[in-house]
Protein backbone atom coordinates (compact mmCIF):
# COMPACT_ATOMS: atom_id res chain seq x y z
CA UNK A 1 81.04 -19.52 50.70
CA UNK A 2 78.27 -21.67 49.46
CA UNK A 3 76.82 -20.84 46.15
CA UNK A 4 73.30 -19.71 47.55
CA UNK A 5 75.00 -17.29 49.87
CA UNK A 6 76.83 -16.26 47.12
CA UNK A 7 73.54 -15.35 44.74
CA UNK A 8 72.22 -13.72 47.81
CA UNK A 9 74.69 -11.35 48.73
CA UNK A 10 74.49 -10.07 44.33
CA UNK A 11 70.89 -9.91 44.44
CA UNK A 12 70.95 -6.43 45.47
CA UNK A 13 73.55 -5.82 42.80
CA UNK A 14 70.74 -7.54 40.06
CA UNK A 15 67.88 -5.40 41.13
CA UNK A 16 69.81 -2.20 40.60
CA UNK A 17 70.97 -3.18 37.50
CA UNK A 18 67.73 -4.57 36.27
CA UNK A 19 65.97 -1.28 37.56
CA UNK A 20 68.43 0.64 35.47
CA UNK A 21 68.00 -1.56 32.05
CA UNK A 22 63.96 -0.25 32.74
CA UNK A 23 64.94 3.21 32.91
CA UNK A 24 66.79 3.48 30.19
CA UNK A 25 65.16 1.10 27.88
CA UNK A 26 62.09 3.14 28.57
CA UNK A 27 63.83 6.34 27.63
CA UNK A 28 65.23 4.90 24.29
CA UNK A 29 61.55 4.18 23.81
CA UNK A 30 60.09 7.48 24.65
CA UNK A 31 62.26 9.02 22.64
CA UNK A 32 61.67 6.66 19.78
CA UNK A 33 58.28 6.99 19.62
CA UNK A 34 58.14 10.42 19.91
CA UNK A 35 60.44 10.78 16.43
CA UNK A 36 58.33 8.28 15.06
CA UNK A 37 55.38 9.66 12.49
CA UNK A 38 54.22 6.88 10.91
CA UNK A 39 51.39 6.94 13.23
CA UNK A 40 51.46 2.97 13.61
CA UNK A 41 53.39 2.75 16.72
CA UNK A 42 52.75 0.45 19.51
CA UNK A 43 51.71 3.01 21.68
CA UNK A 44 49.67 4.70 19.20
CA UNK A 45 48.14 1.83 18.55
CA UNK A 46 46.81 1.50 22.05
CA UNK A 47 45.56 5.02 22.10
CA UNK A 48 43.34 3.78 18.87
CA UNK A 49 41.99 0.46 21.59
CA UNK A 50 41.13 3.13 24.02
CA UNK A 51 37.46 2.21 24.79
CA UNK A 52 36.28 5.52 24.88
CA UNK A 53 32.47 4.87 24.56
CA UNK A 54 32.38 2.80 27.88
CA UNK A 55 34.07 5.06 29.76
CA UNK A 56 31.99 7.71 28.89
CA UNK A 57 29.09 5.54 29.84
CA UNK A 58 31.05 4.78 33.44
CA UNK A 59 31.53 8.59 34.00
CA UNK A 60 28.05 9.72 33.97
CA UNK A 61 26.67 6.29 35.80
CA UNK A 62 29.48 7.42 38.67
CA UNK A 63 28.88 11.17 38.45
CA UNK A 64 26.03 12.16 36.99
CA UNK A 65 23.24 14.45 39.05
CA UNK A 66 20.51 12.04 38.66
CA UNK A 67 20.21 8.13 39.08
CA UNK A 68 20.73 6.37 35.38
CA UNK A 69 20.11 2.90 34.09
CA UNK A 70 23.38 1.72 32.94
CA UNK A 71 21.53 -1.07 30.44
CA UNK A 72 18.88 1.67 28.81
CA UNK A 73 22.07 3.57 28.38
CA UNK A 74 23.81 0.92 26.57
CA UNK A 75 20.56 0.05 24.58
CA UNK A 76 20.40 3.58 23.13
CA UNK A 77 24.02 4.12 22.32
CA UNK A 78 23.93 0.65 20.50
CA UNK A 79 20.94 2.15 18.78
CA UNK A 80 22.56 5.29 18.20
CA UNK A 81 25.63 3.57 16.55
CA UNK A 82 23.59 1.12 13.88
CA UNK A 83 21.27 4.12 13.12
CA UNK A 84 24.71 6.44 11.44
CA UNK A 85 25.68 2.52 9.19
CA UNK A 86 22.01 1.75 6.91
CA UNK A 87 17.89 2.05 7.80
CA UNK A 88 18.18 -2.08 8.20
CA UNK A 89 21.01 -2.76 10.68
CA UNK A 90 19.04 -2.64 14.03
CA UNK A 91 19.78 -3.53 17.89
CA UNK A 92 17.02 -5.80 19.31
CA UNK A 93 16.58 -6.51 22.78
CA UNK A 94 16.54 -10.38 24.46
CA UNK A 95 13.06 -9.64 24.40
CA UNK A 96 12.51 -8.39 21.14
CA UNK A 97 14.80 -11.16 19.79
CA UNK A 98 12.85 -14.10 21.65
CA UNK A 99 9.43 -12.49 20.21
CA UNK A 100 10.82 -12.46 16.14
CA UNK A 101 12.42 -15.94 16.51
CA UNK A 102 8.98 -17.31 17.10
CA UNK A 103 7.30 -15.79 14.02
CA UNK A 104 10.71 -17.12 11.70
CA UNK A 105 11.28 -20.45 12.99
CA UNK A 106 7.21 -21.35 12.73
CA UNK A 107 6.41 -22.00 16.25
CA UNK A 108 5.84 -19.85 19.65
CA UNK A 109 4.13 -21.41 23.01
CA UNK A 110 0.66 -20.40 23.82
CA UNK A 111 -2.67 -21.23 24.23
CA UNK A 112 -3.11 -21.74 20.55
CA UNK A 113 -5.99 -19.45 19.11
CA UNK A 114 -6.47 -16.14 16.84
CA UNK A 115 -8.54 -13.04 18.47
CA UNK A 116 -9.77 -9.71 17.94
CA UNK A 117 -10.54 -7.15 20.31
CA UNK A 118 -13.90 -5.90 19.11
CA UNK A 119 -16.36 -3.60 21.35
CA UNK A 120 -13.07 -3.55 24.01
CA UNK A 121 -14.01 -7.46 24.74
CA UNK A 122 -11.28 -10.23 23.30
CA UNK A 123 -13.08 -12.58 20.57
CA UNK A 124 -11.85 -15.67 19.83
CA UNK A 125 -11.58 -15.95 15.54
CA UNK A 126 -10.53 -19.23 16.02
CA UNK A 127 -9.06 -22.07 17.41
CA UNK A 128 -5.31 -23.63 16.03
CA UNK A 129 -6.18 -27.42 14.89
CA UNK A 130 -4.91 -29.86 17.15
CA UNK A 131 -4.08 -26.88 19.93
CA UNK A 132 -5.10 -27.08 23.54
CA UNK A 133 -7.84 -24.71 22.95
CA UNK A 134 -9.19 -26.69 20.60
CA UNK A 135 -8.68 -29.59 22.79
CA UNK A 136 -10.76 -28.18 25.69
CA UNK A 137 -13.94 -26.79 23.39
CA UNK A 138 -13.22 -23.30 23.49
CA UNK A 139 -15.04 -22.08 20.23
CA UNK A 140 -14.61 -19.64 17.74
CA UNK A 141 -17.14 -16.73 18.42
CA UNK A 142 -16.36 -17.43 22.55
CA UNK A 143 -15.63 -13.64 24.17
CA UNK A 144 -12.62 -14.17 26.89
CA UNK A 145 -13.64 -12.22 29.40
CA UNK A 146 -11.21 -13.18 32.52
CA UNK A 147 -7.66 -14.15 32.49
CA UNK A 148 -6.90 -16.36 35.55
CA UNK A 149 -10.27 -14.64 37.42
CA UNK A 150 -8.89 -11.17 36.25
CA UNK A 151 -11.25 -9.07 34.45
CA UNK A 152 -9.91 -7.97 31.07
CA UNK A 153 -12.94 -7.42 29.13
CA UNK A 154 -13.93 -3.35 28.72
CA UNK A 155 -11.31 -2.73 30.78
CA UNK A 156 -9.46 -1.25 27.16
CA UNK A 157 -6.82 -3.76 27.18
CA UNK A 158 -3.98 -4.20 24.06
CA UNK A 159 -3.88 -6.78 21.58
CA UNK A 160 0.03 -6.78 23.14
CA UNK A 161 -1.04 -7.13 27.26
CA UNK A 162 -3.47 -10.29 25.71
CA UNK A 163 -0.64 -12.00 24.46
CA UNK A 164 1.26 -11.36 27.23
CA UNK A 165 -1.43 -13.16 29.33
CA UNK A 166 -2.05 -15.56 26.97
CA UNK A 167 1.09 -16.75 25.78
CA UNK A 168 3.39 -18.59 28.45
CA UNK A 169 6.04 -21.69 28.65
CA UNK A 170 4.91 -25.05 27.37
CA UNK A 171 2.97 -27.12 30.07
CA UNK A 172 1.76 -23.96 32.07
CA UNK A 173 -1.80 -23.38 33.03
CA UNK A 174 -3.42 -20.63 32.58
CA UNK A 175 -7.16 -20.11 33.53
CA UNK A 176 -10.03 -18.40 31.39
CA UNK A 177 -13.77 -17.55 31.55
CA UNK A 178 -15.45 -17.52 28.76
CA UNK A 179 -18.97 -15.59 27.25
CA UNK A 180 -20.82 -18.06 24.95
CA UNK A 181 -23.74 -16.41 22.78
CA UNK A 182 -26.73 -18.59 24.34
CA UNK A 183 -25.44 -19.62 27.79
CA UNK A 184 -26.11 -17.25 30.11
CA UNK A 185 -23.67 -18.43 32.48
CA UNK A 186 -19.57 -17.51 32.51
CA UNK A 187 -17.57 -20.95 31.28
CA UNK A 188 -14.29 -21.85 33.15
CA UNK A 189 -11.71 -22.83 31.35
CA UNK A 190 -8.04 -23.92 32.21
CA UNK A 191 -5.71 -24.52 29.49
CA UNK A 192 -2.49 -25.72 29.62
CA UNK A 193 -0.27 -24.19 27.19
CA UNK A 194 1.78 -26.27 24.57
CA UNK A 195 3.80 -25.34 21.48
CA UNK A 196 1.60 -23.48 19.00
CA UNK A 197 2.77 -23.45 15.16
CA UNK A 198 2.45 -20.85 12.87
CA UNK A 199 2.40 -20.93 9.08
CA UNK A 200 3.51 -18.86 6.58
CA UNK A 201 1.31 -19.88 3.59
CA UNK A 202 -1.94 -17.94 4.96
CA UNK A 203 -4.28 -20.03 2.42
CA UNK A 204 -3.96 -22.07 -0.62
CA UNK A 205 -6.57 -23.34 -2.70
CA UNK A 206 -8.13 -23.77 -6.41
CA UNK A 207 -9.69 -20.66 -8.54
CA UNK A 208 -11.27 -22.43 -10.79
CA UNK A 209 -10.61 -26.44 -12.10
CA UNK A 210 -7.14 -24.85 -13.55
CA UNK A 211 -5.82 -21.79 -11.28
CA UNK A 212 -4.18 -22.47 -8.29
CA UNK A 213 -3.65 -19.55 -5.71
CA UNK A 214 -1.06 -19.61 -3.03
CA UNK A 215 -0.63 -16.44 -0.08
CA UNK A 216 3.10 -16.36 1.58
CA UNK A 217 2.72 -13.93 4.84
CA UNK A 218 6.69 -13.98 5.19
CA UNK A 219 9.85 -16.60 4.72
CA UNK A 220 10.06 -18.78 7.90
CA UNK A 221 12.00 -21.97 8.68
CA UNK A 222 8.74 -23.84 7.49
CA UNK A 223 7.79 -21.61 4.33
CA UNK A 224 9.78 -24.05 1.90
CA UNK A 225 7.70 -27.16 3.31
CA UNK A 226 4.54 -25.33 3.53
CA UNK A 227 4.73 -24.04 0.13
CA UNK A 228 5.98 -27.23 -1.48
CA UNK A 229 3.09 -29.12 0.29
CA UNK A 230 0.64 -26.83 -0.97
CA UNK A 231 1.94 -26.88 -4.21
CA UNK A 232 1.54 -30.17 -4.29
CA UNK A 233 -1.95 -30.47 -3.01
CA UNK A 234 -3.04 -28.31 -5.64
CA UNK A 235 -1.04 -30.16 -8.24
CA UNK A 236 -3.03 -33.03 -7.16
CA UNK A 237 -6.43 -30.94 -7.63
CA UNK A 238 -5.77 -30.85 -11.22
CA UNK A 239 -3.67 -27.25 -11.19
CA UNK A 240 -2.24 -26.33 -14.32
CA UNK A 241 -1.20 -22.23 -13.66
CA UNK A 242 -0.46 -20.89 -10.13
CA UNK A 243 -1.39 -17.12 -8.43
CA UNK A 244 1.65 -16.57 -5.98
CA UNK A 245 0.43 -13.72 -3.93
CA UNK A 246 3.91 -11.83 -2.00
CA UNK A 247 1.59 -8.59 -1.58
CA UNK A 248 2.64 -7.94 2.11
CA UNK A 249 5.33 -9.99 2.98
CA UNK A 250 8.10 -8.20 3.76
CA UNK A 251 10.93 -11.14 4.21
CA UNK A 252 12.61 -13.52 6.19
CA UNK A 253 15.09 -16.36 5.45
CA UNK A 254 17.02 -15.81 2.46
CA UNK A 255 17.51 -19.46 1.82
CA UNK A 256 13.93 -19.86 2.25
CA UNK A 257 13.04 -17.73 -1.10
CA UNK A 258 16.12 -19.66 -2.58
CA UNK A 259 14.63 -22.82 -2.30
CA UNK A 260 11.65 -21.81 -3.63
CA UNK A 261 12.78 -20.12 -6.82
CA UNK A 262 14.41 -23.17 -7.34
CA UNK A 263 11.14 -25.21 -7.88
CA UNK A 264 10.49 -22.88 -10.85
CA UNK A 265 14.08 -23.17 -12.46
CA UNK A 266 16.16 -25.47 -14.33
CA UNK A 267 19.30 -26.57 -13.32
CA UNK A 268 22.07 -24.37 -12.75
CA UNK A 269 19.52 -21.57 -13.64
CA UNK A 270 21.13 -18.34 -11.24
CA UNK A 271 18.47 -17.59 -8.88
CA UNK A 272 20.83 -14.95 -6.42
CA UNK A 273 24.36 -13.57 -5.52
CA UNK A 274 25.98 -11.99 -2.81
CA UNK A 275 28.54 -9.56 -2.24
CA UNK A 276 30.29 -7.21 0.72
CA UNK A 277 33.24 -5.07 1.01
CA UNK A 278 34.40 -8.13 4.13
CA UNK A 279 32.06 -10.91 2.20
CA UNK A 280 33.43 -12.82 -0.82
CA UNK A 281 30.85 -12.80 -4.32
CA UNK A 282 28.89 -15.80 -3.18
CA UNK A 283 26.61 -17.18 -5.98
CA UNK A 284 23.13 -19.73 -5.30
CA UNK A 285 21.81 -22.03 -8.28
CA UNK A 286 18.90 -24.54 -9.05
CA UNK A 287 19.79 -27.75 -8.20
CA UNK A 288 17.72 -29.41 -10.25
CA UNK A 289 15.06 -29.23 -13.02
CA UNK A 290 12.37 -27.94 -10.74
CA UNK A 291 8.84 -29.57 -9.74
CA UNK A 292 7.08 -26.05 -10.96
CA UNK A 293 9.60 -25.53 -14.08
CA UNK A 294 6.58 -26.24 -15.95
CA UNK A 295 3.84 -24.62 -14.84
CA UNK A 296 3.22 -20.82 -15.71
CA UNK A 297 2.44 -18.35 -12.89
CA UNK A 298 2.53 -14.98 -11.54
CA UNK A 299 3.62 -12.98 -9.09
CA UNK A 300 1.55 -10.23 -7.26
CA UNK A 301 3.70 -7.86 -5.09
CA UNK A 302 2.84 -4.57 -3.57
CA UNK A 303 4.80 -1.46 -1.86
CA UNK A 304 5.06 -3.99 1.27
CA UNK A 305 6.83 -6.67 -0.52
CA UNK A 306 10.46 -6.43 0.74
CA UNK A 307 13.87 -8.29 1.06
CA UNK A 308 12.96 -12.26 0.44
CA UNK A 309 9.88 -11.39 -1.76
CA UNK A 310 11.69 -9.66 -3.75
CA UNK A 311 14.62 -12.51 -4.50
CA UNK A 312 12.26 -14.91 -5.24
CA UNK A 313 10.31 -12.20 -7.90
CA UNK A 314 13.66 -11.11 -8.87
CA UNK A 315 15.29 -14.30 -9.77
CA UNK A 316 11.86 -15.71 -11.15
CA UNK A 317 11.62 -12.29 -13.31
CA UNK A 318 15.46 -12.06 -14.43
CA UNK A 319 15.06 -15.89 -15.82
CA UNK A 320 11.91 -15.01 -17.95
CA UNK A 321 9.51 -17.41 -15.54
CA UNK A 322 6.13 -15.93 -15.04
CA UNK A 323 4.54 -12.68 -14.86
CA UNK A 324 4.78 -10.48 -12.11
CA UNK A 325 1.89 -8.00 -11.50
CA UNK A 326 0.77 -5.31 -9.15
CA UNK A 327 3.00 -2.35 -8.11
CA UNK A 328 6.33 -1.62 -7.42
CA UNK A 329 8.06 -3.43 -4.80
CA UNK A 330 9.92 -1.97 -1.41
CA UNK A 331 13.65 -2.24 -2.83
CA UNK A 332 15.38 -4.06 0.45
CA UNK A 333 18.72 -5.26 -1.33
CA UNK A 334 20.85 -5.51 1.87
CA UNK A 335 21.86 -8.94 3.97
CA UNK A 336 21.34 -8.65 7.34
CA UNK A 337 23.91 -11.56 10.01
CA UNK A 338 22.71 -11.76 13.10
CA UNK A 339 25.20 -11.78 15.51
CA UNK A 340 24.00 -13.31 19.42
CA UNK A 341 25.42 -11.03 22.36
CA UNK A 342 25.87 -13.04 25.95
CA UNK A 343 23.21 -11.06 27.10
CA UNK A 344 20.65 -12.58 25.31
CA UNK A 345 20.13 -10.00 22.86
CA UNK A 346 21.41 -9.35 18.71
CA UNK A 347 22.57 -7.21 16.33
CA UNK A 348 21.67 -7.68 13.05
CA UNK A 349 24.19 -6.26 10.54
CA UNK A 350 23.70 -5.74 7.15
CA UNK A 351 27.57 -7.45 5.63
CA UNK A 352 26.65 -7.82 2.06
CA UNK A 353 24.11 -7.03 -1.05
CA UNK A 354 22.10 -9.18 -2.91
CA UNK A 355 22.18 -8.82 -6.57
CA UNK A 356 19.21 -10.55 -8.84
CA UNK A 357 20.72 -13.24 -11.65
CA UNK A 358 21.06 -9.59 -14.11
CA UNK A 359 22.78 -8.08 -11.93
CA UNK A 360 20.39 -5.70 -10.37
CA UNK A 361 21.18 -4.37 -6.12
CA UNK A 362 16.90 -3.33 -5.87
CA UNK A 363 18.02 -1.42 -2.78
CA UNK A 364 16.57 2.14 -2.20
CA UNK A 365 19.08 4.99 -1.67
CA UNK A 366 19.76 5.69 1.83
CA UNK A 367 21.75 8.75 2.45
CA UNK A 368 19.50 9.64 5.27
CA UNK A 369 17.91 7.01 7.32
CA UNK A 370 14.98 8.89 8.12
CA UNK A 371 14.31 10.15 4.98
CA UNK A 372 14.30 6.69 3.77
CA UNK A 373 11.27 5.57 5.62
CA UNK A 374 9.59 9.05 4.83
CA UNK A 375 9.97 8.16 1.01
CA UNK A 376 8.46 4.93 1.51
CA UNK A 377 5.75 6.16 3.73
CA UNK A 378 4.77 9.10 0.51
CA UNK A 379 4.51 6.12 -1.58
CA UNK A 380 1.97 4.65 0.36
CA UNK A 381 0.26 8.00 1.27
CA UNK A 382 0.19 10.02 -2.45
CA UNK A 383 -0.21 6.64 -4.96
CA UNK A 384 1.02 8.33 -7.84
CA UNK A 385 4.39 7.57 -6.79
CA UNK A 386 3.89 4.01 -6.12
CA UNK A 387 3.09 2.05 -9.34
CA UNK A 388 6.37 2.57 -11.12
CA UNK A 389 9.97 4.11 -11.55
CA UNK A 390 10.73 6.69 -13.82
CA UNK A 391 13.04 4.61 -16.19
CA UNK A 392 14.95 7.70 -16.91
CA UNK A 393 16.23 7.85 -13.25
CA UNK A 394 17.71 3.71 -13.48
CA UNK A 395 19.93 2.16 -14.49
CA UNK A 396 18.90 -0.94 -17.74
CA UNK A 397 19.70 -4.64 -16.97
CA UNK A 398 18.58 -7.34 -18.95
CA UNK A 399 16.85 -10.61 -18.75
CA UNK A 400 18.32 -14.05 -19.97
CA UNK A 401 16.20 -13.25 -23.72
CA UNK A 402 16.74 -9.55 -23.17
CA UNK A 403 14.28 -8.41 -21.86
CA UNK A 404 14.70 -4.97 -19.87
CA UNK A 405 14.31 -4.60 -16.37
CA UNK A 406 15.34 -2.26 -13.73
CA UNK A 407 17.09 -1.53 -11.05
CA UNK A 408 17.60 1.10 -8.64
CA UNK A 409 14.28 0.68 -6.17
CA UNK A 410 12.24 -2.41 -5.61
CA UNK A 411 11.41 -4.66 -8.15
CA UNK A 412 9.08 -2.82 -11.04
CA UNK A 413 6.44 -5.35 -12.36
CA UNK A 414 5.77 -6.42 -15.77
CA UNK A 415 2.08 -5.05 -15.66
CA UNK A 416 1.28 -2.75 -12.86
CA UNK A 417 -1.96 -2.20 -11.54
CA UNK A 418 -2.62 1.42 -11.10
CA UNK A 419 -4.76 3.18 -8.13
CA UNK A 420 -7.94 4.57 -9.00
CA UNK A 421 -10.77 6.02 -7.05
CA UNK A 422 -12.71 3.19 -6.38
CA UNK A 423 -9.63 1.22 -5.27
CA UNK A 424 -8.94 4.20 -3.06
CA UNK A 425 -12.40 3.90 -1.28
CA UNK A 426 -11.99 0.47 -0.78
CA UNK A 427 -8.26 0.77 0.54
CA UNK A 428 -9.85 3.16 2.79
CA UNK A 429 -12.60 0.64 4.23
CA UNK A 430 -10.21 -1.97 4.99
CA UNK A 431 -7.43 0.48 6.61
CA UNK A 432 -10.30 1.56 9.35
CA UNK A 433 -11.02 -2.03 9.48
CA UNK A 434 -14.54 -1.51 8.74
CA UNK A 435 -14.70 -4.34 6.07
CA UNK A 436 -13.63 -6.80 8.79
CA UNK A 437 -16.00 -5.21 11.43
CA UNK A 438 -19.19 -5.46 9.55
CA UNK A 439 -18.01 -9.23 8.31
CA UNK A 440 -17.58 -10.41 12.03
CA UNK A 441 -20.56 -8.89 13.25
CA UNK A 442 -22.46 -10.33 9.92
CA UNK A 443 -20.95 -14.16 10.91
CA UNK A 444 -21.13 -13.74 14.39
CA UNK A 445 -24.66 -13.45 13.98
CA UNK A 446 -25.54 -16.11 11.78
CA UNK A 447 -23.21 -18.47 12.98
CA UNK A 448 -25.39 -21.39 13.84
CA UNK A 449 -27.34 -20.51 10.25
CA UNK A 450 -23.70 -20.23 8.28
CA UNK A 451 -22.52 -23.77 9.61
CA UNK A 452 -25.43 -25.45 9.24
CA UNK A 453 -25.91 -24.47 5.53
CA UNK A 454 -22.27 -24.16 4.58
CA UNK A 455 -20.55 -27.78 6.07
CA UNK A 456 -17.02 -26.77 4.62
CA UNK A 457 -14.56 -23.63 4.04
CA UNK A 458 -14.68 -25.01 0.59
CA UNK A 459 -18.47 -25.90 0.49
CA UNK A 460 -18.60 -22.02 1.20
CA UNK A 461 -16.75 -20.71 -1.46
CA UNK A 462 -18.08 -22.76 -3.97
CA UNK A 463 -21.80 -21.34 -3.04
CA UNK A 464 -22.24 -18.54 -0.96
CA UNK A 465 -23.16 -15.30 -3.02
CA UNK A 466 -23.23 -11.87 -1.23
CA UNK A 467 -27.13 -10.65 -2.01
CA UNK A 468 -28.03 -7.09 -2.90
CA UNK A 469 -29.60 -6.45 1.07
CA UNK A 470 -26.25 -7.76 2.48
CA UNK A 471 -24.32 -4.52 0.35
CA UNK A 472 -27.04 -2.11 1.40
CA UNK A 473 -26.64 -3.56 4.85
CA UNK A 474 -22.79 -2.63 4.55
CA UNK A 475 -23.39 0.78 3.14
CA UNK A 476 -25.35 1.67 5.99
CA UNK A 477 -23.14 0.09 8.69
């Protein structure tokens, strides 16, 4: 008998005896794991795999009495999941994602100017330099009234439904009319949209011949070269002290507010550290005497001054450089990765803290997510709560000479600036934007007058004076 009759006339032997090897091997192991408690078996450890929050999410989308949308379903139990960790690990949508990228790395696509909706018509502020506004001879003042021949003025549109009109992929067209005070006719615009940047140093420019006064809105991509170049410009105007205003910024980049404390520092001067229960102690230092080492400042924060503001203060502070002034800062001590899903979207979770060069964590208590916010929010509403921390309720850290600062909630400045009723009244002004209502009305009306008197923003400042009949103007408005 050949040799592959041979293996086919045993094959039914092999089968049988392989099928019995199964059963009993899976007996042994039955039996095995039932007498084992250790709780680390293999079979255990596939229970512990079992993906029980998708299949919950598959049972209702196949059973459930109504229709469902699987992906607002997935949002919200995303959501649901970051909300039990800390208030600053979040979910954000492709959307939502696409939308913050443009603010942080200093550049979105658009049409390229700044509006207000005033009297439920959108008013151009002004026009990007060098953007394709600009370009065309659209004018600050001009009232948009259609958006490619679609009426949007009175019609009680959103600042967010004009950007979403506006705004549009690089080399698109989009079509605008346009109301110009002293043309009685509508002007027809089309613009064709290009990239757009935007700047995190809102305006820098000289006090007087020896004050220099720089405004950071947040910590971009750009923020070190913006800074640095303003820094520089005003270094060149003969500045010999600098005003660093953080009051609203509430973050961005980390490395950003690194590189910037460095200008201030000397070499291997501490400026941060970071640590996590799955992240190693990771420590940043100057690099190098900075260009700013000698040059005394200060810092002016507020309750809005969060996460990147308050390394930069905090590592500025801890190494005895400047002066920081205003009121107690948010107290934002946690890192935040981002971490890309396929779909487009991002989770950002918080893996580490940041500790100041002392050794101070700023961050708030959170215990209770929404009570966190709350807190903040009776900070902002009551005052008396917002200038400075009861030092009995921290916890001391020292400066390199000593010094005593503290931790435990936001960065406390060295002279705080407390609320009083006038401040109130004005605070009050400004929050129903009435300040900035009377002031565009004021310019838009004297326009032609302003810019022929006043040839420069700095030919302004230097001589306008507000006259007694402009405040009683303002009172009455």
């Amino acid at each position: 008998m050949s040799s592959d009759n041979k293996f086919r006339s045993l094959q039914p032997l092999v089968f049988a005896l392989l099928i019995s090897a199964g059963m009993l091997l899976g007996a042994f192991l039955t039996t095995f794991y039932k007498k084992n408690t250790d709780g680390k078996s293999f079979l255990n450890l596939n229970i512990n795999k079992y993906d029980k929050l998708n299949d919950v999410i598959d049972i209702i989308q196949s059973s459930y009495v109504d229709s469902v949308n699987h992906d607002a379903l997935v949002d919200d139990a995303i959501n649901g999941l970051l909300e039990k960790l800390d208030p600053h690990s979040t979910y954000i949508t492709a959307d939502e994602l696409k939308e913050q990228n443009e603010s942080l790395y200093g550049n979105f696509e658009g049409i390229g100017v700044e509006f207000r909706i005033e009297h439920d018509t959108v008013i151009v502020l002004n026009t990007i330099s060098g953007g394709p506004s600009e370009k065309i001879g659209i004018r600050a003042g001009d009232r948009i009234v259609k958006v490619n021949d679609t009426l949007i003025a009175g019609t009680g549109i959103s600042n967010e439904n004009v950007v979403k009109k506006l705004k549009g992929p690089k080399n698109t067209k989009v079509k605008v009319s346009i109301l110009r005070k002293n043309i009685p006719e509508l002007l027809h615009f089309t613009i064709t949209r290009d990239v757009i940047p935007s700047y995190s140093v809102d305006i820098s420019y000289m006090v007087d011949n020896e004050i220099g006064y720089i405004k950071l809105n947040r910590f971009s991509a750009t923020t070190y070269d913006e800074f640095k170049e303003a820094a520089h410009n005003l270094k060149f105007k003969g500045m010999k002290k600098l005003v660093i205003d953080l009051r609203g910024n509430g973050g961005g980049y980390l490395n950003a507010a690194i590189d910037i404390a460095d200008e201030f520092l000397e070499k291997k001067k501490l400026i941060v550290y970071t640590e996590g229960l799955k992240r190693s102690r990771h420590y940043e230092y100057a690099t190098a005497n900075g260009s700013l080492s000698q040059i005394p400042f200060v810092i002016i924060l507020d309750e809005w001054s969060a996460s990147a503001s308050e390394v930069l203060t905090g590592a500025l502070q801890d190494n005895d450089k400047g002066v920081v002034i205003g009121k107690r800062s948010f107290g934002k001590g946690l890192v935040q990765e981002q971490i890309d899903l396929p779909d487009g979207s991002a989770i950002r979770l918080t893996v580490a803290r940041y500790y100041t060069p002392s050794g101070r964590c700023i961050q708030r208590a959170y215990n209770n997510n929404e009570e966190y916010f709350f807190d903040f929010y009776k900070r902002i509403v009551e005052e008396e709560d917002s200038v400075v921390i009861n030092p009995e309720d921290t916890v001391k850290f020292y400066t390199t000479s000593g010094r005593v600062v503290y931790g435990g909630g936001g960065i406390t400045p060295d002279l705080t600036v407390n609320p009083d009723k006038f401040n109130n009244y004005i605070n009050m002004l400004s929050n129903k934007g009435l300040v900035y209502a009377f002031c565009f009305d004021y310019a838009d009306n004297n326009r032609n007058i302003l810019l022929k008197e006043y040839k420069t923003a700095a030919d302004y400042n230097a001589k306008y004076n507000i006259s007694n009949e402009l405040l009683e103007n303002f009172t009455s408005y």
